[in-house]
C-alpha atoms as a PDB file:
ATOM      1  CA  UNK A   1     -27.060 -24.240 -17.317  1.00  0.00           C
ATOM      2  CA  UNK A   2     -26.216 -20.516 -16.498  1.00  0.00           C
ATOM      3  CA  UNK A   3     -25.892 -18.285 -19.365  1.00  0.00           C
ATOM      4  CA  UNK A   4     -25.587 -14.780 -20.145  1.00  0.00           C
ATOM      5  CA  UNK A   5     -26.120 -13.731 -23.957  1.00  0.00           C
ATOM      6  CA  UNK A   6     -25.839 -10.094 -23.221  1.00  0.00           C
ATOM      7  CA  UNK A   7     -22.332  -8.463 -23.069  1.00  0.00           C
ATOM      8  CA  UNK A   8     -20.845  -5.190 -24.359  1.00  0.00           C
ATOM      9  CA  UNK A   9     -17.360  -3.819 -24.275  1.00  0.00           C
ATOM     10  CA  UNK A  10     -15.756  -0.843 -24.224  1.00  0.00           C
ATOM     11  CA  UNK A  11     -15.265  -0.622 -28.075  1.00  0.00           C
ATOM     12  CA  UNK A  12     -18.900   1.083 -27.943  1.00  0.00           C
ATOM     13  CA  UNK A  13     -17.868   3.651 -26.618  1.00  0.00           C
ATOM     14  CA  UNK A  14     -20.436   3.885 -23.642  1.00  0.00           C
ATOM     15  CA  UNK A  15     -19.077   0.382 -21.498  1.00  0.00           C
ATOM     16  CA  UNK A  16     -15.974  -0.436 -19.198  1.00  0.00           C
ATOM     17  CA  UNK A  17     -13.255  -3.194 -18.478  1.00  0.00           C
ATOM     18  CA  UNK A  18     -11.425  -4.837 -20.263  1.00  0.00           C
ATOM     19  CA  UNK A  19     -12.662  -7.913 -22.591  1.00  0.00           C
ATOM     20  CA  UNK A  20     -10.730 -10.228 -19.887  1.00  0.00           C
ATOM     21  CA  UNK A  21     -12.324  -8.713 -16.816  1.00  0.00           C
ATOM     22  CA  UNK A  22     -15.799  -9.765 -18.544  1.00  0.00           C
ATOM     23  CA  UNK A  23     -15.013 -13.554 -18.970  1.00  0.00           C
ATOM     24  CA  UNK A  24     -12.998 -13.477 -15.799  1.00  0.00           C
ATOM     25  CA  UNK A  25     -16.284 -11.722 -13.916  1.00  0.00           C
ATOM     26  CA  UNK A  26     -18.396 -14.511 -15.352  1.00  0.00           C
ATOM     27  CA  UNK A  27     -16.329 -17.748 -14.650  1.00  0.00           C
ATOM     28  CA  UNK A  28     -16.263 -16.193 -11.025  1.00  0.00           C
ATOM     29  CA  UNK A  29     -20.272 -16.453 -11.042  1.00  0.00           C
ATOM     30  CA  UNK A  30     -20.407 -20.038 -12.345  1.00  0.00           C
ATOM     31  CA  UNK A  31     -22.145 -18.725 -16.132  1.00  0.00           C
ATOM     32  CA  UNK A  32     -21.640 -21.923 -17.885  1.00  0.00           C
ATOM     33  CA  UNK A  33     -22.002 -19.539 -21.425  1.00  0.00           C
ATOM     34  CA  UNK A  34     -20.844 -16.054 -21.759  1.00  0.00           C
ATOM     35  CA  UNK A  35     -22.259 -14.322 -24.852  1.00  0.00           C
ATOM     36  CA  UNK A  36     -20.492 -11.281 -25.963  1.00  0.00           C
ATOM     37  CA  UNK A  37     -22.872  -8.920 -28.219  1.00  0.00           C
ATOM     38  CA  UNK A  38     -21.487  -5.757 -28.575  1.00  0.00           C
ATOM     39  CA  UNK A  39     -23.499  -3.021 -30.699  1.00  0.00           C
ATOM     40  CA  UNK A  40     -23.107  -3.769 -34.029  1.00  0.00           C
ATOM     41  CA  UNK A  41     -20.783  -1.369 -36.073  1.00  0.00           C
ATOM     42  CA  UNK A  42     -23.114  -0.276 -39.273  1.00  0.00           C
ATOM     43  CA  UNK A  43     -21.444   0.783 -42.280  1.00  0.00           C
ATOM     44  CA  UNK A  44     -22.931   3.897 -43.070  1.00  0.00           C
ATOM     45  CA  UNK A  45     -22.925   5.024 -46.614  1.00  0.00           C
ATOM     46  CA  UNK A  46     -23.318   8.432 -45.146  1.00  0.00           C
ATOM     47  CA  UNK A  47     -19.903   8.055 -43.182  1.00  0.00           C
ATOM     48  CA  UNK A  48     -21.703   8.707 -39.933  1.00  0.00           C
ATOM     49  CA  UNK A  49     -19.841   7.887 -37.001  1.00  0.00           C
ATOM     50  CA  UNK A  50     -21.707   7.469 -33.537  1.00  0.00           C
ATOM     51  CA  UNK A  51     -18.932   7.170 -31.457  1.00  0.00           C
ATOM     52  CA  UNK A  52     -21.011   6.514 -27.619  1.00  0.00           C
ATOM     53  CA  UNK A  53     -23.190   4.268 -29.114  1.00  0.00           C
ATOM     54  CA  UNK A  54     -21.053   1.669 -31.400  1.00  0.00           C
ATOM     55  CA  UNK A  55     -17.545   0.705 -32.071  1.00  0.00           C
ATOM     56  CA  UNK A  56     -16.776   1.913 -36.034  1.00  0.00           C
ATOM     57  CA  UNK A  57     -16.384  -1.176 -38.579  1.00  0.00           C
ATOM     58  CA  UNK A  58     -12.081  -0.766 -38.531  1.00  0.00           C
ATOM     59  CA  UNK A  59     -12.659  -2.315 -34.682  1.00  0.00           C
ATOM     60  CA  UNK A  60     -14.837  -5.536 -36.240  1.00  0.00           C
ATOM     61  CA  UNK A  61     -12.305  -7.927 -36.994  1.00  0.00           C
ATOM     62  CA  UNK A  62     -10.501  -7.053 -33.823  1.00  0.00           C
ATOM     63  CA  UNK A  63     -13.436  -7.851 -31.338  1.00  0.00           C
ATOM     64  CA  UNK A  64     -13.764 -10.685 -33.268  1.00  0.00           C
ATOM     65  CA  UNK A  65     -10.385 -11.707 -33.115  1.00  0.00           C
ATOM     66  CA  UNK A  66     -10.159 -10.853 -29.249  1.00  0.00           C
ATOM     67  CA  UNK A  67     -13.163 -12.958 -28.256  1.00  0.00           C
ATOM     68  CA  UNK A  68     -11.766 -15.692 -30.454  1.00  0.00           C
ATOM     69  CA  UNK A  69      -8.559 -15.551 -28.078  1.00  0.00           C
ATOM     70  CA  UNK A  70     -10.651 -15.519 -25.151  1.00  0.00           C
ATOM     71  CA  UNK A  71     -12.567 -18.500 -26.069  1.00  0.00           C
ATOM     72  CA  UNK A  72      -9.324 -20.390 -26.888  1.00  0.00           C
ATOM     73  CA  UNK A  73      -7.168 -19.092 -23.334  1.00  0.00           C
ATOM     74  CA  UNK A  74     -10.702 -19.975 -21.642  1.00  0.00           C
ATOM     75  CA  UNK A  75     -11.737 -22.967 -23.218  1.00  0.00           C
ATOM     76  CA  UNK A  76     -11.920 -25.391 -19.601  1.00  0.00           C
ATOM     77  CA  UNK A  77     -13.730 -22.835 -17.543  1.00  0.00           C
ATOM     78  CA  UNK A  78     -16.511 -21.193 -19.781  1.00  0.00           C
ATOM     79  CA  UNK A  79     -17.986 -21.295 -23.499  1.00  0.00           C
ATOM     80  CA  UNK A  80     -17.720 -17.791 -25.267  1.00  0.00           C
ATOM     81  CA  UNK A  81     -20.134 -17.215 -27.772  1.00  0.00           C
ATOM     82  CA  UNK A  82     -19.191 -14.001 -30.478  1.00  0.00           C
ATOM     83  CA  UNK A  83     -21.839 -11.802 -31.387  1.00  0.00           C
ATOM     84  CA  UNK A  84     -23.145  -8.439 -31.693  1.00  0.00           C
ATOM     85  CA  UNK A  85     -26.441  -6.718 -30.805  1.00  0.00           C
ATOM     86  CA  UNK A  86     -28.283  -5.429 -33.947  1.00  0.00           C
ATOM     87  CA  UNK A  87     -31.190  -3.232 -34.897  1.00  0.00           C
ATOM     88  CA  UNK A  88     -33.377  -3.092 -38.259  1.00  0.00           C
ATOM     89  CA  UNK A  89     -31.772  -1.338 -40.201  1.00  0.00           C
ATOM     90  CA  UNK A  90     -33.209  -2.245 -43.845  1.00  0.00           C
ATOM     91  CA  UNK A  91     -30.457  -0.373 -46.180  1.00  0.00           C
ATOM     92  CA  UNK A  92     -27.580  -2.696 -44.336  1.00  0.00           C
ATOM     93  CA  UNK A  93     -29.382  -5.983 -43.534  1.00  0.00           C
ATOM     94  CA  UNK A  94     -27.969  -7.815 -46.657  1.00  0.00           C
ATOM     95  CA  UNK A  95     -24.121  -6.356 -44.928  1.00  0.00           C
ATOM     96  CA  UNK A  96     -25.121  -7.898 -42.012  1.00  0.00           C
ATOM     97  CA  UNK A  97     -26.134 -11.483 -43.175  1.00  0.00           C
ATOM     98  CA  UNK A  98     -23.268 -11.211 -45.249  1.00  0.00           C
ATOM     99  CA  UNK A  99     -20.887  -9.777 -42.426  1.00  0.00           C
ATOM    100  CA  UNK A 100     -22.248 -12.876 -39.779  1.00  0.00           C
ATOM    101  CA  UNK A 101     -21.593 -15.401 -42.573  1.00  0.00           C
ATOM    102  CA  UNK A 102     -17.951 -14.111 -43.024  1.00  0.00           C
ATOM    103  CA  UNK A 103     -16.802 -13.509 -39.757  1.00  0.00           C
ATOM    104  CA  UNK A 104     -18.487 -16.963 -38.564  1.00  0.00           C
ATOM    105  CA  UNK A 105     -20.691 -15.204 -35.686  1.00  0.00           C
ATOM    106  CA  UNK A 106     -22.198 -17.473 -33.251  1.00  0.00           C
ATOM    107  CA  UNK A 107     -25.261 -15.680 -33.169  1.00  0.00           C
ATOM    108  CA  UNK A 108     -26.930 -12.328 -33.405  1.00  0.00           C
ATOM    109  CA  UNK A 109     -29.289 -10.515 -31.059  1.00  0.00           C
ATOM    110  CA  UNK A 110     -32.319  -7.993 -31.774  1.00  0.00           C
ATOM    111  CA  UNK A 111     -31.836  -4.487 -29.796  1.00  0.00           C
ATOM    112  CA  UNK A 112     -34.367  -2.696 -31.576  1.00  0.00           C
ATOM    113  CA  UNK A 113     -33.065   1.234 -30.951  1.00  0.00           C
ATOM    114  CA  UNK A 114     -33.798   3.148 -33.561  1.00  0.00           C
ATOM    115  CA  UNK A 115     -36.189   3.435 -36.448  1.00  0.00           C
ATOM    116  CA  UNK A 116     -34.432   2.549 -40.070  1.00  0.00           C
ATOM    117  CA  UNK A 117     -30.864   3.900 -38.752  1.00  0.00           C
ATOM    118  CA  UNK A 118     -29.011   6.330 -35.955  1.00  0.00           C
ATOM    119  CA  UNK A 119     -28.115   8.499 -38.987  1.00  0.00           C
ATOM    120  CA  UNK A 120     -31.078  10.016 -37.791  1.00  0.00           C
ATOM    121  CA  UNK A 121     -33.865   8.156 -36.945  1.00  0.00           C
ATOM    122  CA  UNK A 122     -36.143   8.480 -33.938  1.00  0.00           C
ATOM    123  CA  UNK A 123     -34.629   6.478 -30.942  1.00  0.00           C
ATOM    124  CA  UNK A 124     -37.766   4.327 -29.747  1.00  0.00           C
ATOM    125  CA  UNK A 125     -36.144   4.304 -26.110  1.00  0.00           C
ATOM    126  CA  UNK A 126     -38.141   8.198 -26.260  1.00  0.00           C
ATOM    127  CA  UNK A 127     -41.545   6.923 -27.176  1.00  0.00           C
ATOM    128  CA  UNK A 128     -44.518   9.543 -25.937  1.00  0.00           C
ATOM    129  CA  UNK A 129     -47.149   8.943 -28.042  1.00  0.00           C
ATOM    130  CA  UNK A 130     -49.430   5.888 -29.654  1.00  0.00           C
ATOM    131  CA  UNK A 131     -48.152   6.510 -33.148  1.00  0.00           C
ATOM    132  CA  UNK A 132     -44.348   6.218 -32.062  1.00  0.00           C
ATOM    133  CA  UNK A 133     -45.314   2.789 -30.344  1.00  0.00           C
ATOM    134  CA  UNK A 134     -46.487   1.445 -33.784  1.00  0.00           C
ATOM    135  CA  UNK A 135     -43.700   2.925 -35.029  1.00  0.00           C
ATOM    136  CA  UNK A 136     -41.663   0.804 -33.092  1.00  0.00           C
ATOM    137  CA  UNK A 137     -43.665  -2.128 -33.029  1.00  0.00           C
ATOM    138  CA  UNK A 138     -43.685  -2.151 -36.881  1.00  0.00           C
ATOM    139  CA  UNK A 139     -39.711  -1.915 -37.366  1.00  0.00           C
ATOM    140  CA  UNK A 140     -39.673  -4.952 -34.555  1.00  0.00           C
ATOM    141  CA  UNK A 141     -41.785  -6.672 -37.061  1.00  0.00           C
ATOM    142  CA  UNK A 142     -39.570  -6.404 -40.172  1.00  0.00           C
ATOM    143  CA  UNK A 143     -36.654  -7.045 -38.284  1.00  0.00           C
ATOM    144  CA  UNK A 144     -37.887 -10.520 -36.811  1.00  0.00           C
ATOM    145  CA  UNK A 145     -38.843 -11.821 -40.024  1.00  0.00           C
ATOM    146  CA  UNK A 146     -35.619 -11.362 -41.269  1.00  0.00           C
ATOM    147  CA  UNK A 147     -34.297 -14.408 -39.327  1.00  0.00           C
ATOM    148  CA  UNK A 148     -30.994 -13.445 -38.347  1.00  0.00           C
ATOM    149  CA  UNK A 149     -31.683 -12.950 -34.537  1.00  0.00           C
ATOM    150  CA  UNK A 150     -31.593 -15.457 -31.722  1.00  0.00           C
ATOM    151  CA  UNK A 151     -34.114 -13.373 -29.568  1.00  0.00           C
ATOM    152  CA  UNK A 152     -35.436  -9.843 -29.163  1.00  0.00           C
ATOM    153  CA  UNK A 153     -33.431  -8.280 -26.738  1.00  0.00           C
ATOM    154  CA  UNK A 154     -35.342  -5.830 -24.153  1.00  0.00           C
ATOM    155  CA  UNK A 155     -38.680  -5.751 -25.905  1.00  0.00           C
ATOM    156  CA  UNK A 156     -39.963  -3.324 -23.724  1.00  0.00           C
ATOM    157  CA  UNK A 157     -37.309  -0.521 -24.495  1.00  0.00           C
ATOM    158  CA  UNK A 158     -40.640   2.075 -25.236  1.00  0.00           C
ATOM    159  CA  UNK A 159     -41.079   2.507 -21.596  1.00  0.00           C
ATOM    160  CA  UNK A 160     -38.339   4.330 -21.269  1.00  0.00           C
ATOM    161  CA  UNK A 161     -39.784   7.668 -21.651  1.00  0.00           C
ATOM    162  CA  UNK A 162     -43.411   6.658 -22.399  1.00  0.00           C
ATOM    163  CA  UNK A 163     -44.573   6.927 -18.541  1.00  0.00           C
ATOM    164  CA  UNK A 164     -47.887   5.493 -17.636  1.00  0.00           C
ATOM    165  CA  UNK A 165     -48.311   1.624 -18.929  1.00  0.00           C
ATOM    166  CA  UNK A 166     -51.817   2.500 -20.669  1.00  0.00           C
ATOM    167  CA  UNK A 167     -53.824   0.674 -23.044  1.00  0.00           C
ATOM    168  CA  UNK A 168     -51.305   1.555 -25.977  1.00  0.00           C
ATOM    169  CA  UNK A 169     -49.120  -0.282 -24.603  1.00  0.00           C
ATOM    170  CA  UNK A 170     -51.161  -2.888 -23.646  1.00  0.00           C
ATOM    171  CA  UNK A 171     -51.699  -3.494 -27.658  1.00  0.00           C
ATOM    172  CA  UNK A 172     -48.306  -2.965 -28.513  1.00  0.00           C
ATOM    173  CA  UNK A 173     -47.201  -5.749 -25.718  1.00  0.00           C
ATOM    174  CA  UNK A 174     -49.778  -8.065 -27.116  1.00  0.00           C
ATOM    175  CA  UNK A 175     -48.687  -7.187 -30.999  1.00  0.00           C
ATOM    176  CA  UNK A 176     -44.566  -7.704 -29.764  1.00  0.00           C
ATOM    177  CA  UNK A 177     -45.779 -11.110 -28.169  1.00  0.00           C
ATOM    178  CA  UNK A 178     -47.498 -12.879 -31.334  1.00  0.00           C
ATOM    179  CA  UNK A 179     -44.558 -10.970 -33.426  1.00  0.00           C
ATOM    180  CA  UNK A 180     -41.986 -13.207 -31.085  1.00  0.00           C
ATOM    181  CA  UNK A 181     -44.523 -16.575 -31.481  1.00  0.00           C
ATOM    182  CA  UNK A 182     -44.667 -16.479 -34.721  1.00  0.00           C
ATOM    183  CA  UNK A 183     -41.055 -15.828 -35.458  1.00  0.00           C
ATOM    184  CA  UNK A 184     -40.230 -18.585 -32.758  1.00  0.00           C
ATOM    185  CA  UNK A 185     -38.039 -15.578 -30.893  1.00  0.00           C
ATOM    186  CA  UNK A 186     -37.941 -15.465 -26.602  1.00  0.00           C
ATOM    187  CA  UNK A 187     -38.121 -12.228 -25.292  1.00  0.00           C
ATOM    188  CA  UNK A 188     -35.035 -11.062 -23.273  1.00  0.00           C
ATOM    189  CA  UNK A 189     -35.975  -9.524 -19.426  1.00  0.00           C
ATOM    190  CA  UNK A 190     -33.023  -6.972 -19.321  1.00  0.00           C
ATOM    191  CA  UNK A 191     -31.541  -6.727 -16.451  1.00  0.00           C
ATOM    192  CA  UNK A 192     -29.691  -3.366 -16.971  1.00  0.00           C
ATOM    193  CA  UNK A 193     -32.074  -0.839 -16.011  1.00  0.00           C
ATOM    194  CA  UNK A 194     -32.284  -2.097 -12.999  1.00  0.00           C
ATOM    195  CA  UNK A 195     -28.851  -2.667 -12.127  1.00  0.00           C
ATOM    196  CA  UNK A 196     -28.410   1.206 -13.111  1.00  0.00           C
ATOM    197  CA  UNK A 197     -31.713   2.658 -11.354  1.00  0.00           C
ATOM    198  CA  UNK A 198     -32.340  -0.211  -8.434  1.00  0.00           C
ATOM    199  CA  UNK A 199     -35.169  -3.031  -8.286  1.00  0.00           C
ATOM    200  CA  UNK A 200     -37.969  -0.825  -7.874  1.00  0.00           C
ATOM    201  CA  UNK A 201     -37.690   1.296 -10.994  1.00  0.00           C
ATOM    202  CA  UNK A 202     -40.874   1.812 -13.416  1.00  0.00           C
ATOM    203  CA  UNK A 203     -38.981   3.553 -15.745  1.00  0.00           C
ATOM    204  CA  UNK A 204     -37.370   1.116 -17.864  1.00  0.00           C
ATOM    205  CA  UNK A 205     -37.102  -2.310 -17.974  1.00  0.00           C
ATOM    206  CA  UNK A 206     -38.242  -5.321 -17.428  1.00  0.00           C
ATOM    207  CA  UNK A 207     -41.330  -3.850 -17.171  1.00  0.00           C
ATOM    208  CA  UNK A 208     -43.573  -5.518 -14.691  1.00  0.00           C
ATOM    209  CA  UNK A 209     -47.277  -5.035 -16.473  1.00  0.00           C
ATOM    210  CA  UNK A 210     -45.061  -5.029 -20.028  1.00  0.00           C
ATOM    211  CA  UNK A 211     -44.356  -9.038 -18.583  1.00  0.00           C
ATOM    212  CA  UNK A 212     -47.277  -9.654 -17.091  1.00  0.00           C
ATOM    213  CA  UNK A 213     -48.562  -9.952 -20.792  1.00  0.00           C
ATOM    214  CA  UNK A 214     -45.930 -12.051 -21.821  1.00  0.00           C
ATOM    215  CA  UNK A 215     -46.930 -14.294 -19.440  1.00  0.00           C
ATOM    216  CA  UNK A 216     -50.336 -14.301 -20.065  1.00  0.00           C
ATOM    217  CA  UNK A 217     -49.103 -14.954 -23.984  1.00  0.00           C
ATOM    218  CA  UNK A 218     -46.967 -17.811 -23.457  1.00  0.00           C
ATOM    219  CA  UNK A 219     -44.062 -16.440 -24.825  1.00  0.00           C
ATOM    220  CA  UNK A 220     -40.731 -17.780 -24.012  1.00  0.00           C
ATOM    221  CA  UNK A 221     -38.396 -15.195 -21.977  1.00  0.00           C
ATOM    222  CA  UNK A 222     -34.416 -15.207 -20.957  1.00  0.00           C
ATOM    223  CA  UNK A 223     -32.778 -13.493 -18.818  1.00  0.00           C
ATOM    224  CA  UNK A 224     -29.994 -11.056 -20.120  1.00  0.00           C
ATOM    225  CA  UNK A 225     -27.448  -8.707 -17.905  1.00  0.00           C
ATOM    226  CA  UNK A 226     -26.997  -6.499 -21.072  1.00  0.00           C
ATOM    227  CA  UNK A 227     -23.625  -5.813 -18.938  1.00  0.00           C
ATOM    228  CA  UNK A 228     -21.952  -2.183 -19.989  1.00  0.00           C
ATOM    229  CA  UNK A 229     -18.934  -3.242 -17.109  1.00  0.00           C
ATOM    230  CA  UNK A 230     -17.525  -6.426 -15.242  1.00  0.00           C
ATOM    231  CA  UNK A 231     -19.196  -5.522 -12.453  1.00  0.00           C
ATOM    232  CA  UNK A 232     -22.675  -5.982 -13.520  1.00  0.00           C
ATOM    233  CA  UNK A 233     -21.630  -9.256 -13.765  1.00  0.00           C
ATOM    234  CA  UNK A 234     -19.777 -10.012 -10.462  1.00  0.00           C
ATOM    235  CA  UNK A 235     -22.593  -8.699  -8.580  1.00  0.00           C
ATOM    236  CA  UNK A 236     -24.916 -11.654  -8.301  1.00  0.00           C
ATOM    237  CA  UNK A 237     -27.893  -9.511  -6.771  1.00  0.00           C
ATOM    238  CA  UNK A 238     -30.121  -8.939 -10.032  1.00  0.00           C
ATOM    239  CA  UNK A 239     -29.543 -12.044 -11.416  1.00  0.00           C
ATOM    240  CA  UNK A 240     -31.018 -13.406  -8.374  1.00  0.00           C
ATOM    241  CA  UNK A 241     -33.759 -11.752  -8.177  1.00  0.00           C
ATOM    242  CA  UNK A 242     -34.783 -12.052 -11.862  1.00  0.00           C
ATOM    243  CA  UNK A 243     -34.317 -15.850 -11.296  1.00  0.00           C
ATOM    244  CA  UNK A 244     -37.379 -15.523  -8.907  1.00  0.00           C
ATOM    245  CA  UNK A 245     -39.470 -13.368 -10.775  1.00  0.00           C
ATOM    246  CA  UNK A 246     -38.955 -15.748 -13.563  1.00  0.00           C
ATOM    247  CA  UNK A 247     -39.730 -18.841 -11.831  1.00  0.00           C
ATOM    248  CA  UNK A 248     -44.182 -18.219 -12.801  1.00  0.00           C
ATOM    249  CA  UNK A 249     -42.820 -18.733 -16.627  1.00  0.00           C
ATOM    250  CA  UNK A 250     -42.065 -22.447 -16.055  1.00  0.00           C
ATOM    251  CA  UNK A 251     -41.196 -24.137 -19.122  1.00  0.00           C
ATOM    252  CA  UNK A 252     -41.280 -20.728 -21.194  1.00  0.00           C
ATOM    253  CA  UNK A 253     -38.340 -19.369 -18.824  1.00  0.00           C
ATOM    254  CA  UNK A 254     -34.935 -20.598 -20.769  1.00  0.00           C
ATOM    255  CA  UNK A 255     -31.786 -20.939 -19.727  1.00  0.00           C
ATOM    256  CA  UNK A 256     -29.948 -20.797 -23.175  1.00  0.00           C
ATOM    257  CA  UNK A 257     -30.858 -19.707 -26.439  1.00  0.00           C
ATOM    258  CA  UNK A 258     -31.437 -21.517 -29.816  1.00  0.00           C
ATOM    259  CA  UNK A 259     -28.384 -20.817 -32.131  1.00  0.00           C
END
C-alpha cells in the first residue's frame, strides 16, 4: 500500500495547482491513498484572518465539497481521504470536534505550529531556547490527548530555527516519543523540507539525530510529502529516498494510518 496523508491546496494561501492536478499527480505515482489535509480554517472570535497560512472558514464547505467530487470522478484509480491539518488550539477544540463530526472528515492530522493560536502566539517552527522547546513540547501534549488526530505530523518542526541538536532537544525528542506511545500516535517524517532545501539539509526536517531517537523509542513513523504543489508529488525522488531511510524502523515504519 502507497499512501500519502499529507496534502495542501491552494486555498491556504501559501500552495499551488489545482485540487485535480494533486489526485492526478498521485494516481501517476501509483499512491494507492491520497490524503488531502489542508490547514485547518480556525474561527477566530477575534476575526483574525491569516490569509498565507489558512484558507478562511467561508472556503470549508467548498474544499470539502471539491474533494468529495474528486473522490467520486476518481473512485477506480485512487481512495481520497478529506481532512485538514490542525494545531492545539484550546479556545476552538470543541469547534473542531464538532466541525469533523458535521462535515464527516475522514480524519484529522496534528501540525503543531503555534502555541494556543496564530492570533498571536509564538510560532514553535522559531524555537532558540530550552524554555520555548517545553513550550512546544507541552502544547504537543494537550493536543494528543485530545484524540482527534491520526498522527503528529512533523514532530520535529523546533529545528527549524533552533540550530545545534543539543541535549534540549535530546529531552524534548524523548518527551515527544512517550507523548506519541502513550497516545498510540506515529510520528510523520516530513518530507517537505527537503524537497524545498535538498537531501542534505540540517535545518528542518526529518531531522536525522531528532529520528535517531525515535528509533531508539520504538515509536511508529509514516512517511508524509506535506505537498504545497503537484509537483512534490510527481517527483518520485524523496519519496524514494525516505523509503530507504525508513527501512531500519521495520514493523514501526507504516504504510497507512489508523482512522
Amino acid at each position: 500500500m502507497k499512501a500519502n496523508y499529507h496534502t495542501h491546496t491552494a486555498r491556504c494561501g501559501h500552495a499551488f495547482g489545482t485540487d485535480d492536478e494533486y489526485v492526478l499527480a498521485a494516481i501517476a505515482q501509483g499512491f494507492d491513498v491520497l490524503g488531502m489535509s489542508d490547514h485547518v480554517p480556525w474561527p477566530y472570535a477575534s476575526g483574525f484572518v491569516h490569509p498565507h497560512v489558512r484558507m478562511p472558514v467561508a472556503q470549508l464547505e467548498e474544499y470539502v465539497a471539491s474533494m468529495r467530487a474528486l473522490r467520486k470522478t476518481y473512485a477506480d484509480r485512487i481512495r481520497l481521504l478529506i481532512g485538514f491539518e490542525c494545531e492545539y488550539f484550546p479556545d476552538y477544540m470543541n469547534w473542531l470536534a464538532e466541525m469533523r463530526e458535521r462535515m464527516q472528515l475522514d480524519y484529522l492530522i496534528f501540525g503543531n505550529h503555534y502555541d494556543t493560536t496564530d492570533e498571536g502566539g509564538f510560532y514553535f517552527g522559531n524555537a532558540r531556547t530550552a524554555a520555548d522547546l517545553r513550550r512546544y513540547v507541552g502544547s504537543a501534549e494537550k493536543g494528543a490527548a485530545t484524540g482527534l488526530f491520526a498522527y503528529m505530523a512533523h514532530p520535529d518542526v523546533f529545528m527549524r530555527r533552533y540550530g545545534k541538536f543539543d541535549e534540549n532537544c535530546r529531552a524534548a525528542a524523548r518527551d515527544l516519543c512517550a507523548i506519541c506511545r502513550q497516545n498510540n500516535l506515529p510520528m510523520e517524517y516530513n518530507l517537505h523540507d527537503r524537497y524545498r532545501l535538498g537531501p542534505m539539509n540540517r535545518d528542518g526536517y526529518p531531522h536525522p539525530e531528532f529520528f535517531e531517537i525515535v528509533l531508539s523509542e520504538g515509536v511508529e513513523v509514516i512517511a508524509g510529502l506535506d505537498a504545497h504543489e503537484p509537483q512534490e508529488i510527481a517527483d518520485p525522488t524523496q519519496w524514494k529516498i525516505a523509503m530507504e531511510e525508513l527501512k531500519v524502523f521495520g514493523e514501526k515504519k507504516l504504510d497507512t494510518v489508523r482512522l
